[in-house]
Protein backbone atom coordinates (compact mmCIF):
# COMPACT_ATOMS: atom_id res chain seq x y z
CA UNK A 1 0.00 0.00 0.00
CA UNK A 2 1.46 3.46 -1.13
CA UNK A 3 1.83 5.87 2.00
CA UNK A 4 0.13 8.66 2.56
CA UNK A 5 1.11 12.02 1.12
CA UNK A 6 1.34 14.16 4.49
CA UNK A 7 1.84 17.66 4.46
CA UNK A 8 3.65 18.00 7.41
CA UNK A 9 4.95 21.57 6.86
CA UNK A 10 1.17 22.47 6.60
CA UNK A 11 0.84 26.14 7.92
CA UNK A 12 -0.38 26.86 11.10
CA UNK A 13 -2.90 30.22 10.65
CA UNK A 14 -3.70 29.58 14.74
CA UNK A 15 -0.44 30.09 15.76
CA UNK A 16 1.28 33.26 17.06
CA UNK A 17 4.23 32.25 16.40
CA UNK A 18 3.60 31.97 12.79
CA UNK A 19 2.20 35.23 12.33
CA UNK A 20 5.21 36.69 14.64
CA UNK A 21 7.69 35.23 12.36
CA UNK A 22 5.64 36.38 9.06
CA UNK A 23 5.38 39.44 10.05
CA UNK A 24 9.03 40.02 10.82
CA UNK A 25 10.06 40.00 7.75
CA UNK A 26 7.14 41.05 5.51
CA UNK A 27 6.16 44.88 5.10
CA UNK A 28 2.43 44.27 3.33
CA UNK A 29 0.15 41.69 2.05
CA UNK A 30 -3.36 41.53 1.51
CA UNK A 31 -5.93 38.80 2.76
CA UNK A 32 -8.51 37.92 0.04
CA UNK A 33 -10.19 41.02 -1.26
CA UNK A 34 -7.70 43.98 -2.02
CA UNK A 35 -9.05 47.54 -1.68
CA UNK A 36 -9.93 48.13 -5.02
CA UNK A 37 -12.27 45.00 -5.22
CA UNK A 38 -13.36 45.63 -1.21
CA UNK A 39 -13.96 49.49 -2.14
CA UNK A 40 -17.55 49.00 -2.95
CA UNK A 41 -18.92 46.58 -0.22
CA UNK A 42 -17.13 49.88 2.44
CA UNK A 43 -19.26 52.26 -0.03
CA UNK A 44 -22.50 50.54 0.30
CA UNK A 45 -22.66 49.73 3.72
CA UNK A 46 -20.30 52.30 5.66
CA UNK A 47 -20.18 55.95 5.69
CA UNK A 48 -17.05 58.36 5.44
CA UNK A 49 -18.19 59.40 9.25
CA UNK A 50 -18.43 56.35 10.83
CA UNK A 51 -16.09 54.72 13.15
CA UNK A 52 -14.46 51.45 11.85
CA UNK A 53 -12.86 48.62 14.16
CA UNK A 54 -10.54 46.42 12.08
CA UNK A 55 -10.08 43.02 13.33
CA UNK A 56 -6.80 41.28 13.08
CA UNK A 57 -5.41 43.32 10.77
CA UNK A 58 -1.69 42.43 10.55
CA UNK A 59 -0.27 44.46 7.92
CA UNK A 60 -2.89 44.88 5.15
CA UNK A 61 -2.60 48.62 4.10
CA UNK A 62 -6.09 48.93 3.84
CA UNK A 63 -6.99 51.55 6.88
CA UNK A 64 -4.42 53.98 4.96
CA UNK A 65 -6.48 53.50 1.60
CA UNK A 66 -9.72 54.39 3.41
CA UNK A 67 -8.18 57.39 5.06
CA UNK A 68 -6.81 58.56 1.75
CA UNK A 69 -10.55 57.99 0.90
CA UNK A 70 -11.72 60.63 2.97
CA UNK A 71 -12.72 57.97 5.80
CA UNK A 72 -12.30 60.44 8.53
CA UNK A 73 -14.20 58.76 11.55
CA UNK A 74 -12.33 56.73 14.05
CA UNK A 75 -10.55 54.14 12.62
CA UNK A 76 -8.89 51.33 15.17
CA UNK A 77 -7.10 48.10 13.53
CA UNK A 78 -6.06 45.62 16.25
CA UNK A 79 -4.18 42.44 16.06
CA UNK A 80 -2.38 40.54 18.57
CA UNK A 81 1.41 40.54 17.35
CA UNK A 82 3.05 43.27 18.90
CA UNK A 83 5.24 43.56 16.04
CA UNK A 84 2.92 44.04 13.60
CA UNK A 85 1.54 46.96 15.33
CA UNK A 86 4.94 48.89 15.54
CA UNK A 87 5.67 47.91 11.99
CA UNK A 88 2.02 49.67 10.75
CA UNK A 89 2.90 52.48 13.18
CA UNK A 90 6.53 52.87 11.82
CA UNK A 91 5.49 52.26 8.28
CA UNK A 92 2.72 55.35 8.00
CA UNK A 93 5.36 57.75 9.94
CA UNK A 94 7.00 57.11 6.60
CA UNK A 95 4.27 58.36 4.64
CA UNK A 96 2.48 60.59 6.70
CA UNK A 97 3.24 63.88 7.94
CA UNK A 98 3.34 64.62 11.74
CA UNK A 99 0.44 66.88 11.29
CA UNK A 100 -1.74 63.84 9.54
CA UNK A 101 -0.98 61.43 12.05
CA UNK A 102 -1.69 63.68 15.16
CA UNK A 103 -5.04 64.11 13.89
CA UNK A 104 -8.11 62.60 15.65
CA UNK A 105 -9.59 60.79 12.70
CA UNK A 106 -6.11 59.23 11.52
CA UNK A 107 -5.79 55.19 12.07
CA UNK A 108 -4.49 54.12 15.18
CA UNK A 109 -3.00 50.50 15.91
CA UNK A 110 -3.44 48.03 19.20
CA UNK A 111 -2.23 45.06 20.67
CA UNK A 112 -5.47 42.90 21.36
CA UNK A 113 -7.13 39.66 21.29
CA UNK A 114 -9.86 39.85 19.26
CA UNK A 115 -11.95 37.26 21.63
CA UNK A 116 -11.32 39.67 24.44
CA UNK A 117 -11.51 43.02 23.62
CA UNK A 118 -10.79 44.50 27.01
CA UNK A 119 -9.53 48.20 25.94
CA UNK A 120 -13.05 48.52 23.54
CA UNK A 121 -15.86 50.13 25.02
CA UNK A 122 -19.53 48.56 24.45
CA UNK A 123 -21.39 49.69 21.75
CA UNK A 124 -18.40 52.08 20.50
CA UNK A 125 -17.92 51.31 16.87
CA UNK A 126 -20.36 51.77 13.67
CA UNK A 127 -18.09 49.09 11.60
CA UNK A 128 -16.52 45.95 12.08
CA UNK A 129 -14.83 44.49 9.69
CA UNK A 130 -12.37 41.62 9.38
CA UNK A 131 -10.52 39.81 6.54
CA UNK A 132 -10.22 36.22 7.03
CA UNK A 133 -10.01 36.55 11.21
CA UNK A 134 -12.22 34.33 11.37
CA UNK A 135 -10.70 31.82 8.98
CA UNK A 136 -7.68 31.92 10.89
CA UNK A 137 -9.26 31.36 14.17
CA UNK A 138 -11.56 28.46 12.95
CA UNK A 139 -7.94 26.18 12.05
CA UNK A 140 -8.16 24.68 15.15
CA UNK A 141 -11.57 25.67 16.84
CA UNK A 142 -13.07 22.18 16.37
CA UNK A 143 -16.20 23.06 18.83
CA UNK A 144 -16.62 26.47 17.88
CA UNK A 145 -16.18 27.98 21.00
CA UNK A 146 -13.25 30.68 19.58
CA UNK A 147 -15.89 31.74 17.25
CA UNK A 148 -18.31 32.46 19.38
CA UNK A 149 -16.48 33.80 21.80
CA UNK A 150 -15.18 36.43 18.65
CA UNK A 151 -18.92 36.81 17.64
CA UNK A 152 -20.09 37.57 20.81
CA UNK A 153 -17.07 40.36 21.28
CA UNK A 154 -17.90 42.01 18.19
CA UNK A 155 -21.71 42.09 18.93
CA UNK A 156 -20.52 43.85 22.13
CA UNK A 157 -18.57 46.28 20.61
CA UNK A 158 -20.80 46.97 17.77
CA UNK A 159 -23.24 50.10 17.93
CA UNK A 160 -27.15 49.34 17.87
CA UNK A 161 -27.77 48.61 13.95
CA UNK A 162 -24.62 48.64 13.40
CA UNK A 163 -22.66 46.90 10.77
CA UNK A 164 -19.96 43.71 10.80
CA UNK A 165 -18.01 42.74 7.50
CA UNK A 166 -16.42 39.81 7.63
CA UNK A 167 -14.66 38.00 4.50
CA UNK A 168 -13.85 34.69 4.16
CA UNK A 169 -12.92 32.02 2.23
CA UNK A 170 -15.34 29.55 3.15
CA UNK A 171 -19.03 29.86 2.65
CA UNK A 172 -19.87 27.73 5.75
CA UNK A 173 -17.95 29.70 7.63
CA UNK A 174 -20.67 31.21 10.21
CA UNK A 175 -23.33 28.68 9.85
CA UNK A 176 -23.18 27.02 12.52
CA UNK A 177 -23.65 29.21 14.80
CA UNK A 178 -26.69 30.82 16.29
CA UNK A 179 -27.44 34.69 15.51
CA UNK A 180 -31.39 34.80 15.62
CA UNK A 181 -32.63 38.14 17.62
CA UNK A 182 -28.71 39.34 17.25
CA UNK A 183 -27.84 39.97 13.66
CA UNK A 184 -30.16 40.06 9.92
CA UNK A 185 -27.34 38.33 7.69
CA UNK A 186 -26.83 38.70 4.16
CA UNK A 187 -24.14 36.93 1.98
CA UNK A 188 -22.50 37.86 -0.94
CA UNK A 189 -19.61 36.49 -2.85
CA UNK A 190 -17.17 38.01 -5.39
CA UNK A 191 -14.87 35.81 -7.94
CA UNK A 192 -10.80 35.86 -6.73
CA UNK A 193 -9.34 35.33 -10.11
CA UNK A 194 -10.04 36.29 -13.32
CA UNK A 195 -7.55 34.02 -14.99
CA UNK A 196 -10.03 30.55 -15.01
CA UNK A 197 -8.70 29.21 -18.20
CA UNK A 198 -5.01 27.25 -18.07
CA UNK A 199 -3.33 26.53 -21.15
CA UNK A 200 -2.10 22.45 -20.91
CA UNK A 201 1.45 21.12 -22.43
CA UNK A 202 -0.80 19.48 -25.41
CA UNK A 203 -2.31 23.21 -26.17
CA UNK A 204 -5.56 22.05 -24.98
CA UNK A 205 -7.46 24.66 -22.68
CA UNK A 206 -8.16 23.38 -19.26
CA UNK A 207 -11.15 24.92 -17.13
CA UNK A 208 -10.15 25.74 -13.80
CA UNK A 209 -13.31 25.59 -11.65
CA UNK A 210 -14.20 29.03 -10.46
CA UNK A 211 -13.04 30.33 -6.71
CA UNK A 212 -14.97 32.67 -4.64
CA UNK A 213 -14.48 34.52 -1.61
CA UNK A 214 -17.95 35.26 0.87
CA UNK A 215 -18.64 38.71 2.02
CA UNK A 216 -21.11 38.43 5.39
CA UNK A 217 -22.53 41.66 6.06
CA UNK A 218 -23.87 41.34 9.58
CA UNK A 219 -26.87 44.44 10.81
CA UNK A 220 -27.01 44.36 14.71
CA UNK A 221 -30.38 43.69 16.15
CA UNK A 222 -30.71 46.04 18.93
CA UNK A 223 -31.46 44.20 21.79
CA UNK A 224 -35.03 45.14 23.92
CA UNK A 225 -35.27 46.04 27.70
């Protein structure tokens, strides 16, 4: 009987470590959607006032693009590598003038958990969004219980009718968990390569099946007295 083809180098999106070590010595990458193709999902359901909490964002240069934008309401990206943090901080003191970083409405980075968001205030923020948290913390969350725990957070922080983004590469991502009477759910999904046609060594086209990535747009239920 052959053996079995193990991938024992598999990567480990759970771990700290990983991330730590990524992060040391990469300055940017984007997670599934880039800003142009994210640009309209933040135009339809987020205004250039409101307050936006990113959610692990390691070093995706998206909260510069939206303040570029004109996104001038709070804007706090956390993520729970300490490095990553300094590196965003050091990276837009590169960019930015002292003037546009001392301003109110310019992004700020934070250490945090995002299953225990100690340092965020209840109800505080109009927009959550993450890119492929969720994914990440799901590697090894075989009961579920890391995303709930990050649901429930994020309902905490989240204003009344308020609005959660979260993309992912999986369409079953959130289903399994309850959100009656604490969020109306819609799902959309956009296509992650344009390129679905590979040319084989016999000149024969091939058909690559088509990939998507799922945009959940999550409207807080304000909860009665």
């Amino acid at each position: 009987m052959a053996a079995l083809n193990v991938n024992v180098n598999a990567v480990s999106y759970d771990s700290k470590d990983y991330w730590v070590s990524r992060f040391e010595r990469e300055e940017s990458f984007e997670w599934l959607l880039d800003y142009v193709k994210l640009k309209p999902v933040l135009e339809k359901h987020c205004c250039k006032s409101n307050s936006i909490l990113n959610l692990g964002c390691g070093n995706s240069l998206i909260p510069l693009h939206l303040y570029d934008e004109g996104y001038y309401g709070h804007s706090l990206n956390l993520d729970y590598c300490e490095n990553v943090i300094q590196n965003m901080r050091d990276f837009a003191e590169t960019r930015y003038s002292p003037e546009q970083m001392s301003q109110e409405c310019f992004p700020k980075w934070a250490v945090a958990d995002v299953t225990d968001m100690k340092q965020v205030k209840n109800c505080s923020f109009d927009v959550v969004f993450d890119k492929s948290t969720a994914d990440c913390l799901a590697c090894l969350d075989n009961d579920g219980s890391a995303l709930r725990l990050y649901e429930s957070e994020i309902y905490r922080v989240c204003k009344d009718n308020g609005c959660w983004i979260s993309i992912s590469y999986s369409k079953h991502r959130w289903e399994n968990l309850d959100f009656r009477n604490k969020w109306l759910l819609t799902v959309d999904s956009v296509e992650c390569s344009d390129d679905n046609v590979l040319q084989s060594d016999t000149s024969f086209n091939i058909a690559r099946p088509k990939q998507y990535q799922y945009i959940f747009i999550f409207k807080k239920i304000p909860q009665t007295l």
